[in-house]
PDB file of N, CA and C in Angstrom:
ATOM      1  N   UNK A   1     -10.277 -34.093-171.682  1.00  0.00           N
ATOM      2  CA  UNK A   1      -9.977 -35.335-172.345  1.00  0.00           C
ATOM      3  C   UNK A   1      -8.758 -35.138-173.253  1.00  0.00           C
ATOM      4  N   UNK A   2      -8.118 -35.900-172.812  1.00  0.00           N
ATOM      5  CA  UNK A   2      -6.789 -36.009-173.952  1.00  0.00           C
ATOM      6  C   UNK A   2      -6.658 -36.402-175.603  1.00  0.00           C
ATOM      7  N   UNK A   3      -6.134 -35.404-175.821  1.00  0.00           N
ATOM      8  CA  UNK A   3      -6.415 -35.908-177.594  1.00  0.00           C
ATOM      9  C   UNK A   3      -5.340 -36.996-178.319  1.00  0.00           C
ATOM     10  N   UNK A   4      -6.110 -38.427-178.866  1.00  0.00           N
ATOM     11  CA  UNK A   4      -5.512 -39.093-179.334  1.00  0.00           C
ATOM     12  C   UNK A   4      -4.803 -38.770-180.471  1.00  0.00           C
ATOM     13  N   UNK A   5      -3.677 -39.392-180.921  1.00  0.00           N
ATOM     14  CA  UNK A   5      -3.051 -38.600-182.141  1.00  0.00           C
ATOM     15  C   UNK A   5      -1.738 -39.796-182.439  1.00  0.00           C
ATOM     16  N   UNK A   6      -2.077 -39.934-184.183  1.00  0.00           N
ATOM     17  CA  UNK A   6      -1.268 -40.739-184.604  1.00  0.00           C
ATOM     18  C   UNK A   6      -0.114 -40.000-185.268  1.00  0.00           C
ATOM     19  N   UNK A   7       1.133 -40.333-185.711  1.00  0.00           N
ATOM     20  CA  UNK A   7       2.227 -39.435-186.633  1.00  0.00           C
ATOM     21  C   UNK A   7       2.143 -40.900-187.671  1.00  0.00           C
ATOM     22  N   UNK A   8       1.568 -40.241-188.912  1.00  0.00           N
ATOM     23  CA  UNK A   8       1.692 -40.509-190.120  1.00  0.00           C
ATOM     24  C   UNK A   8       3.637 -41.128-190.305  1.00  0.00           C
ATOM     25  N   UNK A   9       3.878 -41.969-190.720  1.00  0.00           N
ATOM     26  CA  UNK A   9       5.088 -42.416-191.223  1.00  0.00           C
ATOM     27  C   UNK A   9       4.925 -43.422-192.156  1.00  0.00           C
ATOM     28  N   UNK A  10       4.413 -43.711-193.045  1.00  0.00           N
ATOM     29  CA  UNK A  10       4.474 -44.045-194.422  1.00  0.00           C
ATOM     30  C   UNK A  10       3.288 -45.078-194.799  1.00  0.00           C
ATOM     31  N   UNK A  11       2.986 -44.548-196.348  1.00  0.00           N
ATOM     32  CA  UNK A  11       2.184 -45.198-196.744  1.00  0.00           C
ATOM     33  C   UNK A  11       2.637 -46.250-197.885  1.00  0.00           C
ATOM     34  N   UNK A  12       1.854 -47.481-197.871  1.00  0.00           N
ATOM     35  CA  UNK A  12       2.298 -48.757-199.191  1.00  0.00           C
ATOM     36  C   UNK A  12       1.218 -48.680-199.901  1.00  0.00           C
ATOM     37  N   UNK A  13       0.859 -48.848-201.261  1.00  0.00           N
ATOM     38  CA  UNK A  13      -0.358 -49.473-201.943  1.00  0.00           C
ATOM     39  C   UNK A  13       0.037 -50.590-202.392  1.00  0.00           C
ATOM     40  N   UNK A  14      -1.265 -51.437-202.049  1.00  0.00           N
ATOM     41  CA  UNK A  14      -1.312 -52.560-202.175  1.00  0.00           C
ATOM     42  C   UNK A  14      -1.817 -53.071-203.481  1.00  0.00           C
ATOM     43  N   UNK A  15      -3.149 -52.559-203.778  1.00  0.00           N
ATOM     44  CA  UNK A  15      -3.308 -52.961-205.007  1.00  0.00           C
ATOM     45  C   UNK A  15      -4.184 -51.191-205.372  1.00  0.00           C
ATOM     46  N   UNK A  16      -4.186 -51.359-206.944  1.00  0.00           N
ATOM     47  CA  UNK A  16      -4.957 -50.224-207.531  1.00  0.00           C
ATOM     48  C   UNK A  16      -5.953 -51.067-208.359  1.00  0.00           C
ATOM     49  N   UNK A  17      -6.675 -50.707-208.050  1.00  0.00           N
ATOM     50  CA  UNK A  17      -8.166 -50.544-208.317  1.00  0.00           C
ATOM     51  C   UNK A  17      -8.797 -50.043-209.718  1.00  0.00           C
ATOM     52  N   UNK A  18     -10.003 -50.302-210.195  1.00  0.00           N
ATOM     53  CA  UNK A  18     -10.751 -49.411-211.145  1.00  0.00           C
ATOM     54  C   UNK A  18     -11.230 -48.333-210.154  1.00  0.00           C
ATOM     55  N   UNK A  19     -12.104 -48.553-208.909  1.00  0.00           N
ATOM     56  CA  UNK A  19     -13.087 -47.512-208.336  1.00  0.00           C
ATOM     57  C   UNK A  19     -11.894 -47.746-206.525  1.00  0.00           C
ATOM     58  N   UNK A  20     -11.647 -48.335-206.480  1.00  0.00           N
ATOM     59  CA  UNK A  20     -10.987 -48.461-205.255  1.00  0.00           C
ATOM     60  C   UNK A  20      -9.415 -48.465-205.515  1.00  0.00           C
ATOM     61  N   UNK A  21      -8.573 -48.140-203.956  1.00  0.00           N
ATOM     62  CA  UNK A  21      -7.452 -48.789-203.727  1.00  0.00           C
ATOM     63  C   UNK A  21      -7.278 -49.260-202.468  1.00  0.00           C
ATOM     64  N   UNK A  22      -6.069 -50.332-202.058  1.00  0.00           N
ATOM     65  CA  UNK A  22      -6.001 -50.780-200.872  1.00  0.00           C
ATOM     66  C   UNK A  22      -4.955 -50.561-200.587  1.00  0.00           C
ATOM     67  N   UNK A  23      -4.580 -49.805-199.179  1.00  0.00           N
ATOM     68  CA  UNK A  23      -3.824 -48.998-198.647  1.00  0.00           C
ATOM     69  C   UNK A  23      -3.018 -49.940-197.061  1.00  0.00           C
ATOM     70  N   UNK A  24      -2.041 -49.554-197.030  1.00  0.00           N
ATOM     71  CA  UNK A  24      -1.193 -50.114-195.834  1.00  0.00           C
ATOM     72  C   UNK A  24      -0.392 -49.150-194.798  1.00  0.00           C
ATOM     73  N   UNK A  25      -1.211 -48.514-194.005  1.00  0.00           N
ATOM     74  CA  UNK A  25      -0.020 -47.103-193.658  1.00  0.00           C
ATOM     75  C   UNK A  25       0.749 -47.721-192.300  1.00  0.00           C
ATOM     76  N   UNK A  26       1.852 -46.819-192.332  1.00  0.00           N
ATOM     77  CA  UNK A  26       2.228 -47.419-190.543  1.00  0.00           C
ATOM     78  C   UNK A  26       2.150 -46.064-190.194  1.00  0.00           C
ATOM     79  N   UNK A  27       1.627 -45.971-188.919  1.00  0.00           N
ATOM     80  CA  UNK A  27       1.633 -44.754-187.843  1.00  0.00           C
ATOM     81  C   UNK A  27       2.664 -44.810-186.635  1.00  0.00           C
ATOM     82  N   UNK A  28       2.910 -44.190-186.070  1.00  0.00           N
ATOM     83  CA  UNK A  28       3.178 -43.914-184.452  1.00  0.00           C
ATOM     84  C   UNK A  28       2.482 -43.838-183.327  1.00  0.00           C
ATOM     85  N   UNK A  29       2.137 -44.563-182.713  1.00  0.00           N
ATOM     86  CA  UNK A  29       1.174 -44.093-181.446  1.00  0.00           C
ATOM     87  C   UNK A  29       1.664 -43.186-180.626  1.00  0.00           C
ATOM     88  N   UNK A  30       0.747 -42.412-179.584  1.00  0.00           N
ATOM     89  CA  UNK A  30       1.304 -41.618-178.700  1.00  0.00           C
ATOM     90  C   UNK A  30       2.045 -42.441-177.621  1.00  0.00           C
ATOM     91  N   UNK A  31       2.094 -44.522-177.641  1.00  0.00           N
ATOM     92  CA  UNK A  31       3.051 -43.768-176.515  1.00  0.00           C
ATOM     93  C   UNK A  31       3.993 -45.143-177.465  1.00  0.00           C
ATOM     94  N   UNK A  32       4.772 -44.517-178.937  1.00  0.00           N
ATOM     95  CA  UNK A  32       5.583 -44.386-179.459  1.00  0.00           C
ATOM     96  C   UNK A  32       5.873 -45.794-179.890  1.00  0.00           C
ATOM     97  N   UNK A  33       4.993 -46.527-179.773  1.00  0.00           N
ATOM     98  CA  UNK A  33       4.963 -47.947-180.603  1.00  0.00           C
ATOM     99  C   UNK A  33       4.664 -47.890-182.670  1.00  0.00           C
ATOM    100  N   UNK A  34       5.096 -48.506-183.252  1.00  0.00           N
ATOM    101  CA  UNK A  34       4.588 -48.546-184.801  1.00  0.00           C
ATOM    102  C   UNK A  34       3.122 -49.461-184.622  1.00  0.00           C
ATOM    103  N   UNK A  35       2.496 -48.930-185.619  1.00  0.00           N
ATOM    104  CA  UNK A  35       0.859 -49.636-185.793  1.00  0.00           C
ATOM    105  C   UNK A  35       0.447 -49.347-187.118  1.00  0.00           C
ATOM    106  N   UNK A  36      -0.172 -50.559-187.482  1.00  0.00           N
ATOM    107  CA  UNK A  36      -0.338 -50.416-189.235  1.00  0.00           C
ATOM    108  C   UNK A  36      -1.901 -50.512-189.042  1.00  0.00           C
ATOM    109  N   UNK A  37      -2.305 -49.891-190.400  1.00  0.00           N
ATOM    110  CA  UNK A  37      -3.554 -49.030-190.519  1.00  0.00           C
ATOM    111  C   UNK A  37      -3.895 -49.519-192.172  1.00  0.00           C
ATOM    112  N   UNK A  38      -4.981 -50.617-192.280  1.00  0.00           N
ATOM    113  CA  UNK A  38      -5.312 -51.168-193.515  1.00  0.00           C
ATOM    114  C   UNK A  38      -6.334 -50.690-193.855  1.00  0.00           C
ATOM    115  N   UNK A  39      -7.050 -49.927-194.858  1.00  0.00           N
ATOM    116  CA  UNK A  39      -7.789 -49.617-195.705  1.00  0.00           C
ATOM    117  C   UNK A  39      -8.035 -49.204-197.002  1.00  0.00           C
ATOM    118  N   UNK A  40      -9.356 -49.237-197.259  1.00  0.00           N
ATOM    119  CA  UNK A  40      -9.776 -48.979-198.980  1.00  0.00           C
ATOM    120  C   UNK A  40      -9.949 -47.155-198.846  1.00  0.00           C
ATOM    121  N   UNK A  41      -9.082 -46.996-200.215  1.00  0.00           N
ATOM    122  CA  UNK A  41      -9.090 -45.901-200.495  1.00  0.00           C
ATOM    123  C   UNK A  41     -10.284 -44.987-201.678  1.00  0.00           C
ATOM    124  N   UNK A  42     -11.425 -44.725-201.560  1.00  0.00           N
ATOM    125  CA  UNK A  42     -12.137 -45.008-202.659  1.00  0.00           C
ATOM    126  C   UNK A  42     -12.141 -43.472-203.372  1.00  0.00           C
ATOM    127  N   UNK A  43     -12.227 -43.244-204.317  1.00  0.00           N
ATOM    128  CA  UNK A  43     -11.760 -41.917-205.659  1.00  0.00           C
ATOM    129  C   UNK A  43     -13.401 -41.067-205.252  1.00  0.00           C
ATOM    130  N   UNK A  44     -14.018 -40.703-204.608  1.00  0.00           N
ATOM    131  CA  UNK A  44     -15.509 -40.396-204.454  1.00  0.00           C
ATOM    132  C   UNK A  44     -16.448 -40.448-204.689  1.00  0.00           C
ATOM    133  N   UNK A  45     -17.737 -40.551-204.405  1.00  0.00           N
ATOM    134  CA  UNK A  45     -19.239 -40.611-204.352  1.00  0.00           C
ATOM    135  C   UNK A  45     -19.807 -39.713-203.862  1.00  0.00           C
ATOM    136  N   UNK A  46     -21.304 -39.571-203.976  1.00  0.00           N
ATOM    137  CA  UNK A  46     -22.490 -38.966-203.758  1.00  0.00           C
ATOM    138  C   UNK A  46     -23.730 -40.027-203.165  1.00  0.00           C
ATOM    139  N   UNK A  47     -24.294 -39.716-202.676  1.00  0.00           N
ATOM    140  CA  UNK A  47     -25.538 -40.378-202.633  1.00  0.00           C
ATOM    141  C   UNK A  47     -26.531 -39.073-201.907  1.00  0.00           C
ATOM    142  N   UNK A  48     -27.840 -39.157-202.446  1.00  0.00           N
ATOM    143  CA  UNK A  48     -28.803 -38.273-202.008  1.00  0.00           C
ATOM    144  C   UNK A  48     -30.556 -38.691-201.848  1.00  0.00           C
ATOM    145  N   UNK A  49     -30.306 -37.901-200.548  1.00  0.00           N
ATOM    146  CA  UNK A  49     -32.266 -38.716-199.936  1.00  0.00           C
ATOM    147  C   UNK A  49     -32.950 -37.722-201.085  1.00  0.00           C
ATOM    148  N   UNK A  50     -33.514 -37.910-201.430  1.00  0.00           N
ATOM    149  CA  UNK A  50     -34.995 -37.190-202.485  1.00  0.00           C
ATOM    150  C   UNK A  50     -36.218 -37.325-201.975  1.00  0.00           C
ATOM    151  N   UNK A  51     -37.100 -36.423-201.716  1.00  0.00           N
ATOM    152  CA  UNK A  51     -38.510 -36.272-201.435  1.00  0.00           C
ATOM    153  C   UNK A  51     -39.247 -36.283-202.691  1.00  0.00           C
ATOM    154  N   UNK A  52     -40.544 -36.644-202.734  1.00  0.00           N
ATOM    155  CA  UNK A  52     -41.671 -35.982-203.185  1.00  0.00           C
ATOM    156  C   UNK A  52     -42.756 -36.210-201.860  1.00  0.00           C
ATOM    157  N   UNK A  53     -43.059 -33.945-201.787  1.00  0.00           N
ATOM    158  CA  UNK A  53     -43.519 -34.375-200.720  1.00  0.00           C
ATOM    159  C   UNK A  53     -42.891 -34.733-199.301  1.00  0.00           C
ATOM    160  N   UNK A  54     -43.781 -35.751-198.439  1.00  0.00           N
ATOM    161  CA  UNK A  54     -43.414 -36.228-197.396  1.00  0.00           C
ATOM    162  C   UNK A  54     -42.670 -37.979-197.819  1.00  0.00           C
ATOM    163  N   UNK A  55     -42.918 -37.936-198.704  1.00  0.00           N
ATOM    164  CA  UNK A  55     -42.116 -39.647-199.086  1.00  0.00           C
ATOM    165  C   UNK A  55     -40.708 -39.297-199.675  1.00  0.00           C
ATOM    166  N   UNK A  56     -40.084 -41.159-199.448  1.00  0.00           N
ATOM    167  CA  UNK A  56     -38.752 -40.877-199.519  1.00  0.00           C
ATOM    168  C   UNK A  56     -38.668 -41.519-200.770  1.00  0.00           C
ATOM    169  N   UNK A  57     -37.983 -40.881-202.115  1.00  0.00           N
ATOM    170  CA  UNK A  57     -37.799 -41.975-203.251  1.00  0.00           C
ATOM    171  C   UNK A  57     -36.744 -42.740-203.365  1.00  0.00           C
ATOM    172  N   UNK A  58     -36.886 -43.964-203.070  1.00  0.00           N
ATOM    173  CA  UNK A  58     -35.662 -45.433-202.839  1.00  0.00           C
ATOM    174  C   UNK A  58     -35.287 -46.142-204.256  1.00  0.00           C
ATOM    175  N   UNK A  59     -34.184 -46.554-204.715  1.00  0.00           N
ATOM    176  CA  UNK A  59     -34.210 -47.048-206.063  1.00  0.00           C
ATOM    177  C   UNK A  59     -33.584 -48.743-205.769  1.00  0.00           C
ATOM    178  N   UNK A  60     -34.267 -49.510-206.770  1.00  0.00           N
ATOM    179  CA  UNK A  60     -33.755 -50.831-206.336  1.00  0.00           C
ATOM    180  C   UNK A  60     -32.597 -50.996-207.407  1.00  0.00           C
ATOM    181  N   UNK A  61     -31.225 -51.645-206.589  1.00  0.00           N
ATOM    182  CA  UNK A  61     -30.117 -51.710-207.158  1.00  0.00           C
ATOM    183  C   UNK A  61     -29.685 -53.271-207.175  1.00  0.00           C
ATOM    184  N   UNK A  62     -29.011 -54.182-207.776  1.00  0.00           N
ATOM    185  CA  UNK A  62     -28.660 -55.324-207.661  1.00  0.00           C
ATOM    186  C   UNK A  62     -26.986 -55.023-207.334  1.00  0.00           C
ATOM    187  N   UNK A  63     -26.831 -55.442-205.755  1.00  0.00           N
ATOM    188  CA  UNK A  63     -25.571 -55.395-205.431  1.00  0.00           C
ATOM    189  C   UNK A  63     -25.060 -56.690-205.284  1.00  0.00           C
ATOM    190  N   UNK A  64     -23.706 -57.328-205.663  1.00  0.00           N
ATOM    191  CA  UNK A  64     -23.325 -58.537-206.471  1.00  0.00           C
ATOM    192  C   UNK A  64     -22.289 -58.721-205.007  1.00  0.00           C
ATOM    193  N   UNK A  65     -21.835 -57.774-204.008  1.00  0.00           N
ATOM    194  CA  UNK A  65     -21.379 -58.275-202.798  1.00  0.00           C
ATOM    195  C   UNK A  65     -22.418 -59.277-202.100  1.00  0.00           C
ATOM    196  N   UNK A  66     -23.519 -58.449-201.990  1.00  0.00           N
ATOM    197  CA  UNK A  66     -24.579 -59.466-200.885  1.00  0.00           C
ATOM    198  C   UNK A  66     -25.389 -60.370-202.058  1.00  0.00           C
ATOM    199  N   UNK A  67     -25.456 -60.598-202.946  1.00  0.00           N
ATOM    200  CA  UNK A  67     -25.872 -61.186-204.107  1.00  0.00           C
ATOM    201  C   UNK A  67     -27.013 -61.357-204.673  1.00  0.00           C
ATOM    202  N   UNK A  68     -28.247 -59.828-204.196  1.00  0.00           N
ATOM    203  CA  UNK A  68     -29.619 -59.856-204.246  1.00  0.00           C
ATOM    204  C   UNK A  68     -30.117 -58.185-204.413  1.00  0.00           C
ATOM    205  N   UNK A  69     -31.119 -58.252-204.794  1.00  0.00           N
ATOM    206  CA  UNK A  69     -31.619 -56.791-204.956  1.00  0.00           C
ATOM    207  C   UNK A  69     -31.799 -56.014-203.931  1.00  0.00           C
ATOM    208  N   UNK A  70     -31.723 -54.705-203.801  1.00  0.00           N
ATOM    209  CA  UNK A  70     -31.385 -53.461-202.505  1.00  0.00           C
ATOM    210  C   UNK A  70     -32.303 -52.277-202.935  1.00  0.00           C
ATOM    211  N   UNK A  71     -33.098 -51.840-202.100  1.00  0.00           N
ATOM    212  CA  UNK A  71     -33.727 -50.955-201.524  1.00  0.00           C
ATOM    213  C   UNK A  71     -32.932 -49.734-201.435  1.00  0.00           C
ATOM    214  N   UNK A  72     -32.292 -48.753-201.860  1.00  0.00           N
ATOM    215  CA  UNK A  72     -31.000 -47.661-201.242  1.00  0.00           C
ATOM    216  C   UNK A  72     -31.726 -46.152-201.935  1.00  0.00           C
ATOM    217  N   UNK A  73     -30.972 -44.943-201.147  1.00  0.00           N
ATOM    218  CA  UNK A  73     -31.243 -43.713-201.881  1.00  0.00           C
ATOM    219  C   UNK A  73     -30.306 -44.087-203.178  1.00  0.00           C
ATOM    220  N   UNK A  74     -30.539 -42.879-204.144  1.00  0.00           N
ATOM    221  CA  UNK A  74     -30.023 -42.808-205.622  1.00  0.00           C
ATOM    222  C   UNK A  74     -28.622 -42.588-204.681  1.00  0.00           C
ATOM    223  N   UNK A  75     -27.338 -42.931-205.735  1.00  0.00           N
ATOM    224  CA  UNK A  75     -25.987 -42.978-205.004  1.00  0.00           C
ATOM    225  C   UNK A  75     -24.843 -43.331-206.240  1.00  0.00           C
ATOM    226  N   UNK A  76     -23.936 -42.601-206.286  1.00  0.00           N
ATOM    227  CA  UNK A  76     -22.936 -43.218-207.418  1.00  0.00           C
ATOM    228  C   UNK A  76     -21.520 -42.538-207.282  1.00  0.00           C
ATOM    229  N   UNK A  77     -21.040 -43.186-207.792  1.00  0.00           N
ATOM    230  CA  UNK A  77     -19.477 -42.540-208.050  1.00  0.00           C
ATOM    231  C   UNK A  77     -19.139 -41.345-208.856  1.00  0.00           C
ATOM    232  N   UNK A  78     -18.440 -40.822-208.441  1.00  0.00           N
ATOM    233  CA  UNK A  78     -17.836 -39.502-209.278  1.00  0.00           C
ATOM    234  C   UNK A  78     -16.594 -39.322-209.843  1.00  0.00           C
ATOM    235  N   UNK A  79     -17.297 -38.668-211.408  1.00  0.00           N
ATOM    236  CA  UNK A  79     -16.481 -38.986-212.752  1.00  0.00           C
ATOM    237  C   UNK A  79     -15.018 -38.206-212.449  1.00  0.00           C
ATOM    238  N   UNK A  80     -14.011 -38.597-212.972  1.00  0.00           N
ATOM    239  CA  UNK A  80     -12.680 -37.570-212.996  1.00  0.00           C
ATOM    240  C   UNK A  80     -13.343 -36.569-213.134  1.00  0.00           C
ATOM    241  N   UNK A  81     -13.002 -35.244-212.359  1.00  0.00           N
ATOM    242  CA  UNK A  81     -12.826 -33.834-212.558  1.00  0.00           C
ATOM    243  C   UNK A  81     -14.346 -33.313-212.215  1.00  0.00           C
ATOM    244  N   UNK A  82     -15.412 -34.352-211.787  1.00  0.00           N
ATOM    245  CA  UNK A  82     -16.840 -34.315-211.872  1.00  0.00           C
ATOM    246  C   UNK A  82     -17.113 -33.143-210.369  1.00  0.00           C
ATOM    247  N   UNK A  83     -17.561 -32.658-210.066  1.00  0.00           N
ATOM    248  CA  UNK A  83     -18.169 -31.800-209.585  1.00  0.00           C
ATOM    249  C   UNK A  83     -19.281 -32.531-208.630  1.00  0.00           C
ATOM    250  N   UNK A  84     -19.449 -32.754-207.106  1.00  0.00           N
ATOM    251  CA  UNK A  84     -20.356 -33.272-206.633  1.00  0.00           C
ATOM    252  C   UNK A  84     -21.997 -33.276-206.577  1.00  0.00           C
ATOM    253  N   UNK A  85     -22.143 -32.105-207.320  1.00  0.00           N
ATOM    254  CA  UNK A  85     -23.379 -31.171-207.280  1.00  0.00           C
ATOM    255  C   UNK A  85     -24.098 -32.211-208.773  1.00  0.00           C
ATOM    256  N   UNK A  86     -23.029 -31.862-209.394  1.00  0.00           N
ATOM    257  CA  UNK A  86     -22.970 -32.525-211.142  1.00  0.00           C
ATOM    258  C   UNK A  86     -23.402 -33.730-211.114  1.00  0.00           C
ATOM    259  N   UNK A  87     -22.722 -34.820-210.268  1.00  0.00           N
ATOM    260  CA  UNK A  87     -22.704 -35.713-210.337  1.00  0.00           C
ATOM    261  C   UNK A  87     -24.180 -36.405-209.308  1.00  0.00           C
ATOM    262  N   UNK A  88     -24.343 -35.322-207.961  1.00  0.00           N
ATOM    263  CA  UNK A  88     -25.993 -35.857-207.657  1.00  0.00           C
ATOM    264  C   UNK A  88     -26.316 -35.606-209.086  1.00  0.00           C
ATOM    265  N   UNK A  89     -26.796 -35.075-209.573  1.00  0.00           N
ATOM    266  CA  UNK A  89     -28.126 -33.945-210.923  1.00  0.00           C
ATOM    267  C   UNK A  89     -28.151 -35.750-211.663  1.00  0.00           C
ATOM    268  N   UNK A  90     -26.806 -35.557-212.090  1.00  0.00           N
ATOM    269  CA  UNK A  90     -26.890 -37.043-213.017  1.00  0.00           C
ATOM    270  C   UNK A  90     -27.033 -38.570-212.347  1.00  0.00           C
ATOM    271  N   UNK A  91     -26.980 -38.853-211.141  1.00  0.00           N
ATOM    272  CA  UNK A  91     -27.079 -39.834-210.576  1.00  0.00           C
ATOM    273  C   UNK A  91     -28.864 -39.998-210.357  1.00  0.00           C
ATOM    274  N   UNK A  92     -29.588 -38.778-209.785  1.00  0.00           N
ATOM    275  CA  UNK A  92     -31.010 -38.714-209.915  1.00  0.00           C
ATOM    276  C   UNK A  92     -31.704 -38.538-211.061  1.00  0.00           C
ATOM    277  N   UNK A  93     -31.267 -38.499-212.356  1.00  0.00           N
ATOM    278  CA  UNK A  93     -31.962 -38.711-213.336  1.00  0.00           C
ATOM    279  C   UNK A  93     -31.681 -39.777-213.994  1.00  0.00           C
ATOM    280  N   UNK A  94     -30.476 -40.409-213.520  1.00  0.00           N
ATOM    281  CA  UNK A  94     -29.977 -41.980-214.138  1.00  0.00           C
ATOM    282  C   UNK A  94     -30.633 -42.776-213.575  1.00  0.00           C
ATOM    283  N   UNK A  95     -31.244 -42.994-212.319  1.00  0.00           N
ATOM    284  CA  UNK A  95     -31.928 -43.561-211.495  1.00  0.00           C
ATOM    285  C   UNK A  95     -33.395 -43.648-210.832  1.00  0.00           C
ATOM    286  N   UNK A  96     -33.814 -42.266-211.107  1.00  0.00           N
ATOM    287  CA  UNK A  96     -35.400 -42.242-211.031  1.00  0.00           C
ATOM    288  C   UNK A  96     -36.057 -41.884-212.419  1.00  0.00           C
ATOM    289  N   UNK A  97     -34.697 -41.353-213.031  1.00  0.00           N
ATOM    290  CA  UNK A  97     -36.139 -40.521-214.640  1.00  0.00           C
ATOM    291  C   UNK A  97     -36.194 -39.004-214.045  1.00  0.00           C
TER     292      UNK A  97
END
C-alpha cells in the first residue's frame, strides 16, 4: 500500500483562544495540487477511566456545547508547564474527592 503524504507549506492562525486555537494550514498533495487543512489547535488534556474494583467511576459534568448534564470519565486540561501524571492526580481528586 502506498503511503499517503502531505508537504507542510504554511500555517495561518486564525484566532487565539483561552484553551483553544484555530488553525488554517495549506499542504501539497502527492499529486501536487494545494489543499487547506482547518483545525482546532488545543494546549493539552488528560482524561482517565478509574476503577473501584470492577466498576467504572463516571463524574457528572454540565457541558454548555450540548446544553445539559454528562455522564464522562474525570478529564481536564493541563496547566502551563503541568506534567500529565500531575495533572490526572489533580483532576481525580477535583472530581471524585
Amino acid at each position: 500500500m502506498k503511503k499517503f503524504r502531505e508537504r507542510f507549506l504554511k500555517s495561518r492562525l486564525v484566532w487565539h483562544g483561552r484553551a483553544v486555537d484555530f488553525r488554517v494550514d495549506t499542504v501539497r498533495l502527492p499529486n501536487g495540487r494545494p489543499a487547506t487543512r482547518e483545525y482546532l489547535d488545543h494546549r493539552g488534556a488528560v482524561a482517565v477511566v478509574p476503577f473501584i474494583g470492577s466498576d467504572v467511576i463516571l463524574v457528572r459534568q454540565y457541558r454548555h456545547p450540548v446544553g445539559k448534564t454528562t455522564c464522562e470519565i474525570p478529564a481536564g486540561k493541563l496547566d502551563e508547564g503541568e506534567k500529565p501524571l500531575a495533572c490526572i492526580k489533580r483532576e481525580l481528586k477535583e472530581e471524585t474527592g
